[in-house]
PDB file of N, CA and C in Angstrom:
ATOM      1  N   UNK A   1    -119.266  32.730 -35.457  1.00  0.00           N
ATOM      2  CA  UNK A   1    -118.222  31.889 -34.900  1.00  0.00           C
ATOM      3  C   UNK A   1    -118.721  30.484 -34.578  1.00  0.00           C
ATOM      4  N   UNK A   2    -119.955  30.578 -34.386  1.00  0.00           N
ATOM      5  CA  UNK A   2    -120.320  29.001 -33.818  1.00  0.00           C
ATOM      6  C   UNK A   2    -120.722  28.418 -35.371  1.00  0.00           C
ATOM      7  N   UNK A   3    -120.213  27.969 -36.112  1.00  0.00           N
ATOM      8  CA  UNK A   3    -120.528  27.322 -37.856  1.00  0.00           C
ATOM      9  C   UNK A   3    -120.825  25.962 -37.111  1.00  0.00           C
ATOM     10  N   UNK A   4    -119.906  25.067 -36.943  1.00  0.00           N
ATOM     11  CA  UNK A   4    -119.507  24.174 -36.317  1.00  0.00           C
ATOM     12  C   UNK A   4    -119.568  23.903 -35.060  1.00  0.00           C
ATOM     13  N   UNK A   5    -119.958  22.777 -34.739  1.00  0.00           N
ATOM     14  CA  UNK A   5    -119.616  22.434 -33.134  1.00  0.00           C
ATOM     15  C   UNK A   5    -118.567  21.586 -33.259  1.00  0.00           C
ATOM     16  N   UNK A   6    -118.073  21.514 -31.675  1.00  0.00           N
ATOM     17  CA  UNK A   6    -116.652  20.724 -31.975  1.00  0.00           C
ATOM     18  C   UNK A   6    -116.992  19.283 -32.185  1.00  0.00           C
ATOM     19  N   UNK A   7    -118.240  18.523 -32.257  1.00  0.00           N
ATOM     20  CA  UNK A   7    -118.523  18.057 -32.599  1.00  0.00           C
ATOM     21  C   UNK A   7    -118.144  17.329 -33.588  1.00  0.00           C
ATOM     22  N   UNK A   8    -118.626  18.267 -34.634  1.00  0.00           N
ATOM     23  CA  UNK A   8    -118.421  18.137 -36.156  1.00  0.00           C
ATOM     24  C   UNK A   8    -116.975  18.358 -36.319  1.00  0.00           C
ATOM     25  N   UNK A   9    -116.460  18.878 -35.604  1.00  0.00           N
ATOM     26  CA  UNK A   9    -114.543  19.172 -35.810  1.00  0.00           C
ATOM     27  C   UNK A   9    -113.849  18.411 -35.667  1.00  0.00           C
ATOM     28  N   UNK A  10    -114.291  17.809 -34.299  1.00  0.00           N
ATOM     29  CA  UNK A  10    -113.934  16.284 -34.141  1.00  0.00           C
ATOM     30  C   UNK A  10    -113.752  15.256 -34.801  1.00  0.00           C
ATOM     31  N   UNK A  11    -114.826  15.496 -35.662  1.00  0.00           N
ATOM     32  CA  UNK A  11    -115.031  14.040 -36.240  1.00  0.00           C
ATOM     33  C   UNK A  11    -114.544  13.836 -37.301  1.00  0.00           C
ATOM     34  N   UNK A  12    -113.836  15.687 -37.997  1.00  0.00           N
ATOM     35  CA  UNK A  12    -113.232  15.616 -39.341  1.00  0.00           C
ATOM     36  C   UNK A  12    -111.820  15.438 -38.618  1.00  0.00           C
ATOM     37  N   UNK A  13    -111.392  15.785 -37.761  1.00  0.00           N
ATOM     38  CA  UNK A  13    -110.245  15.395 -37.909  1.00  0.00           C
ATOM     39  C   UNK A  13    -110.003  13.867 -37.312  1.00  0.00           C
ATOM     40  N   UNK A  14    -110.964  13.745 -36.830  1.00  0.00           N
ATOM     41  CA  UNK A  14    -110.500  11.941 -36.531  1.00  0.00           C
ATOM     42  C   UNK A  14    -110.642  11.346 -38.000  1.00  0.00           C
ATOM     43  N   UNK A  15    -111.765  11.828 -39.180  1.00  0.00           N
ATOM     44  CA  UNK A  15    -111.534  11.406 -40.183  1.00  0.00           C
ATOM     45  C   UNK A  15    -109.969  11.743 -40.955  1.00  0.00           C
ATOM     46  N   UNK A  16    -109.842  13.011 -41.041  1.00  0.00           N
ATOM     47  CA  UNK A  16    -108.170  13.705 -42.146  1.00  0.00           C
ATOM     48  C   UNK A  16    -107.181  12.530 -41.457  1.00  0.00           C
ATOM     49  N   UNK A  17    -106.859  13.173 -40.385  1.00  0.00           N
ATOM     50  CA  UNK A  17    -106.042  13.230 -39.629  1.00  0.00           C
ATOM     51  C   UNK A  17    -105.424  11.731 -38.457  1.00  0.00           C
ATOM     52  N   UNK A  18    -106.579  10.483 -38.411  1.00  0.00           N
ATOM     53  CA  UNK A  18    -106.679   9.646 -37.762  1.00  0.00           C
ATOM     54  C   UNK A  18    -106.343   9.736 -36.269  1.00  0.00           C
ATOM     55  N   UNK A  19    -106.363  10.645 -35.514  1.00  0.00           N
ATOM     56  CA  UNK A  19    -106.055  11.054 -34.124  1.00  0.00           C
ATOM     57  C   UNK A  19    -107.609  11.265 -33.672  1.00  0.00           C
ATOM     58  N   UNK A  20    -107.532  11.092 -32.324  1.00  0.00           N
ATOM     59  CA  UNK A  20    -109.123  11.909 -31.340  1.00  0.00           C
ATOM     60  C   UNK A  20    -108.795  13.326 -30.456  1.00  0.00           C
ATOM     61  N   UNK A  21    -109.331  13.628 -30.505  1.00  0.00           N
ATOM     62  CA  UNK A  21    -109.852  14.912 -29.279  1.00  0.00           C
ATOM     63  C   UNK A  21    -110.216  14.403 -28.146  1.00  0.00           C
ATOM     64  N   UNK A  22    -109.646  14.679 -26.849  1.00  0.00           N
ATOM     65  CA  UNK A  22    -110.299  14.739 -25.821  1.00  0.00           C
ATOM     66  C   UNK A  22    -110.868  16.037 -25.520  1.00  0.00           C
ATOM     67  N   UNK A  23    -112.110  16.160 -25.437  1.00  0.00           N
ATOM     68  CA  UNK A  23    -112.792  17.372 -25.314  1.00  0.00           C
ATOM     69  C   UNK A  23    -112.327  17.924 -23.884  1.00  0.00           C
ATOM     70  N   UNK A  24    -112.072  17.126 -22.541  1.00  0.00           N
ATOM     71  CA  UNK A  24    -111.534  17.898 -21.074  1.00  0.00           C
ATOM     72  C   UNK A  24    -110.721  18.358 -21.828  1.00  0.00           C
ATOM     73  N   UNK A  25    -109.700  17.982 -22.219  1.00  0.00           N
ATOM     74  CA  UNK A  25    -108.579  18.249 -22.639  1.00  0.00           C
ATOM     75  C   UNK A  25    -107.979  19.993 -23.467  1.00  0.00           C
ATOM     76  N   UNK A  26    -108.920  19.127 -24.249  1.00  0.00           N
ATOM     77  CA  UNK A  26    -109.305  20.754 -25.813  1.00  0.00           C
ATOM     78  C   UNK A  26    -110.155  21.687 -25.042  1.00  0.00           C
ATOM     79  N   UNK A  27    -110.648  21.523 -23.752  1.00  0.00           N
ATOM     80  CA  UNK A  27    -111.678  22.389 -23.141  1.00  0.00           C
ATOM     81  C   UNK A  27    -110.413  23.624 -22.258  1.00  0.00           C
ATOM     82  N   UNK A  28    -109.587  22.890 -21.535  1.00  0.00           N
ATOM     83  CA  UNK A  28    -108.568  23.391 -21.043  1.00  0.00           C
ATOM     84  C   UNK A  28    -107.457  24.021 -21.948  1.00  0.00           C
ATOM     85  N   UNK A  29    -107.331  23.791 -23.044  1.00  0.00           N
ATOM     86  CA  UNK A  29    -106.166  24.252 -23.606  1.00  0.00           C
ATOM     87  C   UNK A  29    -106.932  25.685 -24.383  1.00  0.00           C
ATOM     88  N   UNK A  30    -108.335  25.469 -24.390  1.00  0.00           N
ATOM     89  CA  UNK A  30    -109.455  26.628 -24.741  1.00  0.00           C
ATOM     90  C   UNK A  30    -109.103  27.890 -23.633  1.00  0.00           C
ATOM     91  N   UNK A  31    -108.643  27.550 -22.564  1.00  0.00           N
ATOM     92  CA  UNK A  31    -108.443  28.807 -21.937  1.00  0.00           C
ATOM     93  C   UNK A  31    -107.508  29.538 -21.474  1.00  0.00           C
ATOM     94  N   UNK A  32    -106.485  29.420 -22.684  1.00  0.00           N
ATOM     95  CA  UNK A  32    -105.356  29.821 -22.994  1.00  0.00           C
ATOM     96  C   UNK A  32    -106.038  31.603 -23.442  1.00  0.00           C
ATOM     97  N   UNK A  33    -106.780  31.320 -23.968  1.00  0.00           N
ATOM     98  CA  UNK A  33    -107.380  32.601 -24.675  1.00  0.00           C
ATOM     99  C   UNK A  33    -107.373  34.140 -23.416  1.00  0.00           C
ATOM    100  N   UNK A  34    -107.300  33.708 -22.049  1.00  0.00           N
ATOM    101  CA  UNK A  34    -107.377  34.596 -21.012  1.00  0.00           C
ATOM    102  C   UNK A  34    -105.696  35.196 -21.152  1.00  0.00           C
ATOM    103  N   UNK A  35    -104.976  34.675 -21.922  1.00  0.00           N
ATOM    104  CA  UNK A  35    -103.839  35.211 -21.808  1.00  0.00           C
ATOM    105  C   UNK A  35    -103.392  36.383 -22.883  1.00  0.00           C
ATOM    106  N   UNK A  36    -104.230  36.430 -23.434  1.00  0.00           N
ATOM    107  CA  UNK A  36    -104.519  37.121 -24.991  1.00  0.00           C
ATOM    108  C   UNK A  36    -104.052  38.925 -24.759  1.00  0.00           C
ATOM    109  N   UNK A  37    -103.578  39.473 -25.148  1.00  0.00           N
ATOM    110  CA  UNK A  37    -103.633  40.708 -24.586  1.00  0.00           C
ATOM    111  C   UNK A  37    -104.449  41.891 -26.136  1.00  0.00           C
ATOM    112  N   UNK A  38    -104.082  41.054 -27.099  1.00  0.00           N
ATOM    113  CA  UNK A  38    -104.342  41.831 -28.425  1.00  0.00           C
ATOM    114  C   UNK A  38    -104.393  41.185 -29.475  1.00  0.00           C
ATOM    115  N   UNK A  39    -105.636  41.246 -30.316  1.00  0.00           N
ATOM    116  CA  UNK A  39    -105.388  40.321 -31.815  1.00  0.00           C
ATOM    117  C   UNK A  39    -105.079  41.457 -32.912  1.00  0.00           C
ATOM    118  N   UNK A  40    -104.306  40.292 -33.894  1.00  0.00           N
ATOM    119  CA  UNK A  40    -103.907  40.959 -35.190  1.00  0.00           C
ATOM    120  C   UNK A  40    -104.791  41.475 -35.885  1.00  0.00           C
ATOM    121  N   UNK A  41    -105.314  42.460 -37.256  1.00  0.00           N
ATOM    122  CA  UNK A  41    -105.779  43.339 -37.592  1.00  0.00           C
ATOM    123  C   UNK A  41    -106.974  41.703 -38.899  1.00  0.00           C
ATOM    124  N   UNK A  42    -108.179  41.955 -38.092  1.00  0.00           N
ATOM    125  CA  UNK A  42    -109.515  41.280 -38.351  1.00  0.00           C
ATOM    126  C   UNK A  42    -110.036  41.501 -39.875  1.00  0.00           C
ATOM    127  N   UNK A  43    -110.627  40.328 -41.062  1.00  0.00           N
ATOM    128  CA  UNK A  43    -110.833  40.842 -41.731  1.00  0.00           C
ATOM    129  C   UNK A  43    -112.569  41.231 -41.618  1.00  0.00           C
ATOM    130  N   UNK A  44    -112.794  40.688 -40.383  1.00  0.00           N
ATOM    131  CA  UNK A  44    -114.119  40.643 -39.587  1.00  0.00           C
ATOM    132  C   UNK A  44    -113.814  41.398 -38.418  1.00  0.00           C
ATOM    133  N   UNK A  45    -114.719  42.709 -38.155  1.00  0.00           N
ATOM    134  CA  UNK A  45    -114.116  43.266 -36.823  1.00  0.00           C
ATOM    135  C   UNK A  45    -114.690  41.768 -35.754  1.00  0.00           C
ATOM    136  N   UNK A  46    -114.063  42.163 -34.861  1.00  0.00           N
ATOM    137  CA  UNK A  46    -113.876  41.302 -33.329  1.00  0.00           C
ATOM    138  C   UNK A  46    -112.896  41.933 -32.290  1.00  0.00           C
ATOM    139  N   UNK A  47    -113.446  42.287 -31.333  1.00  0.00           N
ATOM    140  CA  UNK A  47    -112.978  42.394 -30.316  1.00  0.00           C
ATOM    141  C   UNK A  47    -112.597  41.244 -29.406  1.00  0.00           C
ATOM    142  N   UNK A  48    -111.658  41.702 -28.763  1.00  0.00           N
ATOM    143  CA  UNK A  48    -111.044  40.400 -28.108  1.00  0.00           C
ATOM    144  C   UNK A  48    -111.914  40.111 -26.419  1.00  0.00           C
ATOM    145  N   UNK A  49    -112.192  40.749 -26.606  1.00  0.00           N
ATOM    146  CA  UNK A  49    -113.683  40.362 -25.181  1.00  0.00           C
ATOM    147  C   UNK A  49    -114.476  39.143 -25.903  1.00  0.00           C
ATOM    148  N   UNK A  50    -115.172  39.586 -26.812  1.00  0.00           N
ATOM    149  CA  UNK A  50    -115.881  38.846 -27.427  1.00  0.00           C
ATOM    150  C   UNK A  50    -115.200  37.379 -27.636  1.00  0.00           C
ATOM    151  N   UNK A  51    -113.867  37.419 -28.150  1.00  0.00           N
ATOM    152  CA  UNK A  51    -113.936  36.094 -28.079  1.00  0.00           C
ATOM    153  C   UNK A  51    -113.052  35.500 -27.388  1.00  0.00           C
ATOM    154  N   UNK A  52    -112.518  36.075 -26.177  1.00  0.00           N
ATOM    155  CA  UNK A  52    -112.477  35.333 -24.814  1.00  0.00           C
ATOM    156  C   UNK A  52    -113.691  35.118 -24.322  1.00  0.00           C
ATOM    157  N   UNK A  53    -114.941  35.712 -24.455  1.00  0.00           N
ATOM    158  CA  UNK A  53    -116.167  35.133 -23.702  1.00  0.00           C
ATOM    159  C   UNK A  53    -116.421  33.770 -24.563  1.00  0.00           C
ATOM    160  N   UNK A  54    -116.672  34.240 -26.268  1.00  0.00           N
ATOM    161  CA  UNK A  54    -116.874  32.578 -26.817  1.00  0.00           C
ATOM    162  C   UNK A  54    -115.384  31.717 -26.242  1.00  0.00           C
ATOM    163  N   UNK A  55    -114.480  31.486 -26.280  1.00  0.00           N
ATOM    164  CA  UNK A  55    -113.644  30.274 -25.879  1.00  0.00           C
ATOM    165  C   UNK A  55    -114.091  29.995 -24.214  1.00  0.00           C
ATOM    166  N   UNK A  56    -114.372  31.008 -23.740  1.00  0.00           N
ATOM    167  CA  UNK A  56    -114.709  30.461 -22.187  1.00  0.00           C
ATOM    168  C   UNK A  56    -115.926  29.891 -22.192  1.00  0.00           C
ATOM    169  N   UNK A  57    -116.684  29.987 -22.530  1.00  0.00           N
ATOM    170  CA  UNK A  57    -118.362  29.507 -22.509  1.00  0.00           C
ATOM    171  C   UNK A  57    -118.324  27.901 -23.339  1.00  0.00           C
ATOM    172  N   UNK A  58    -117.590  28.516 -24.276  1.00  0.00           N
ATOM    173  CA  UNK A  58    -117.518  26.873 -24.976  1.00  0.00           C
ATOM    174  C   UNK A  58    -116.128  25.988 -23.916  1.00  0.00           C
ATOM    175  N   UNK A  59    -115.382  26.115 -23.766  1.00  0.00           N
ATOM    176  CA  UNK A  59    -114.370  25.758 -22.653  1.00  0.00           C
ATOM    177  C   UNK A  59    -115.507  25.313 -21.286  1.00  0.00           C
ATOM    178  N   UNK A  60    -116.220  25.564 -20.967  1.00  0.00           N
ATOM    179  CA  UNK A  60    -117.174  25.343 -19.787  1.00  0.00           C
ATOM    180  C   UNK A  60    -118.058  24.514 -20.294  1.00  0.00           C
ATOM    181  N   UNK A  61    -118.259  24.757 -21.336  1.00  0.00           N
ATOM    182  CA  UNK A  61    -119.565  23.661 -22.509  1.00  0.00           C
ATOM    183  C   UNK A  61    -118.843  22.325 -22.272  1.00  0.00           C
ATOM    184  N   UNK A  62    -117.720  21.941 -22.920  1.00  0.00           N
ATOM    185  CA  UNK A  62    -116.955  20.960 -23.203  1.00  0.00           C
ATOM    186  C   UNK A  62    -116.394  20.194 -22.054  1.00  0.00           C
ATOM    187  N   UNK A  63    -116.433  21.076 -20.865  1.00  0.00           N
ATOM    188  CA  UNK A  63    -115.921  20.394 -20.095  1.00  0.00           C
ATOM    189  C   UNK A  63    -116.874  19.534 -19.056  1.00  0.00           C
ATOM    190  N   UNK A  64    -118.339  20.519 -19.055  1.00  0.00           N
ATOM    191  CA  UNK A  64    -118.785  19.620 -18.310  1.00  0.00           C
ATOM    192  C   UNK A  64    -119.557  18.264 -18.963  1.00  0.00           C
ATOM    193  N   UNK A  65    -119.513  18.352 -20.401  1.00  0.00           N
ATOM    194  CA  UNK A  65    -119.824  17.541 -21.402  1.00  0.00           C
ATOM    195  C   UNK A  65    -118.873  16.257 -21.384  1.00  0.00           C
ATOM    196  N   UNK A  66    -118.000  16.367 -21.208  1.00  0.00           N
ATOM    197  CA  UNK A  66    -116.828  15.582 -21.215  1.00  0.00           C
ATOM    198  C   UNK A  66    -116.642  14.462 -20.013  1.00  0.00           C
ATOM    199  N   UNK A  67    -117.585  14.904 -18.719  1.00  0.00           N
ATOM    200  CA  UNK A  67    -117.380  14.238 -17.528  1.00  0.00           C
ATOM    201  C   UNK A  67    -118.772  13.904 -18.032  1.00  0.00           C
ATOM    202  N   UNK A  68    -120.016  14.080 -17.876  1.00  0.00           N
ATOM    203  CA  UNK A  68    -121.056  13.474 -18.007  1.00  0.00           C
ATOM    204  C   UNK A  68    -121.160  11.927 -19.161  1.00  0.00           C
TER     205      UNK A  68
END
């Protein structure tokens, strides 16, 4: 799951797309994921623990990245 940092995500879509990311921003809307109750059928198993812990950890990454 981590290929990319948002970093690099960022920067393609400020390239495609001509818009920015605010990372507080994208950090908060990252923890939408606590609302999750069940994902659709994986062509990669994943459990949904697993990646409410990755969106929260990176959601905490980004945010304190974002104020510094």
């Amino acid at each position: 799951m981590q290929k990319f940092t948002f970093w690099d995500l960022r920067e393609d879509v400020k390239t495609k797309f001509r818009i920015e990311i605010d990372p507080y921003l994208f950090a908060s809307d990252l923890m939408v994921v606590e609302e999750f109750d069940f994902l659709p059928k994986m062509i990669k198993p994943l459990e949904i623990q697993e990646l409410q812990d990755f969106f929260k950890q990176l959601s905490k990454k980004l945010g304190k990245e974002s104020i510094e």
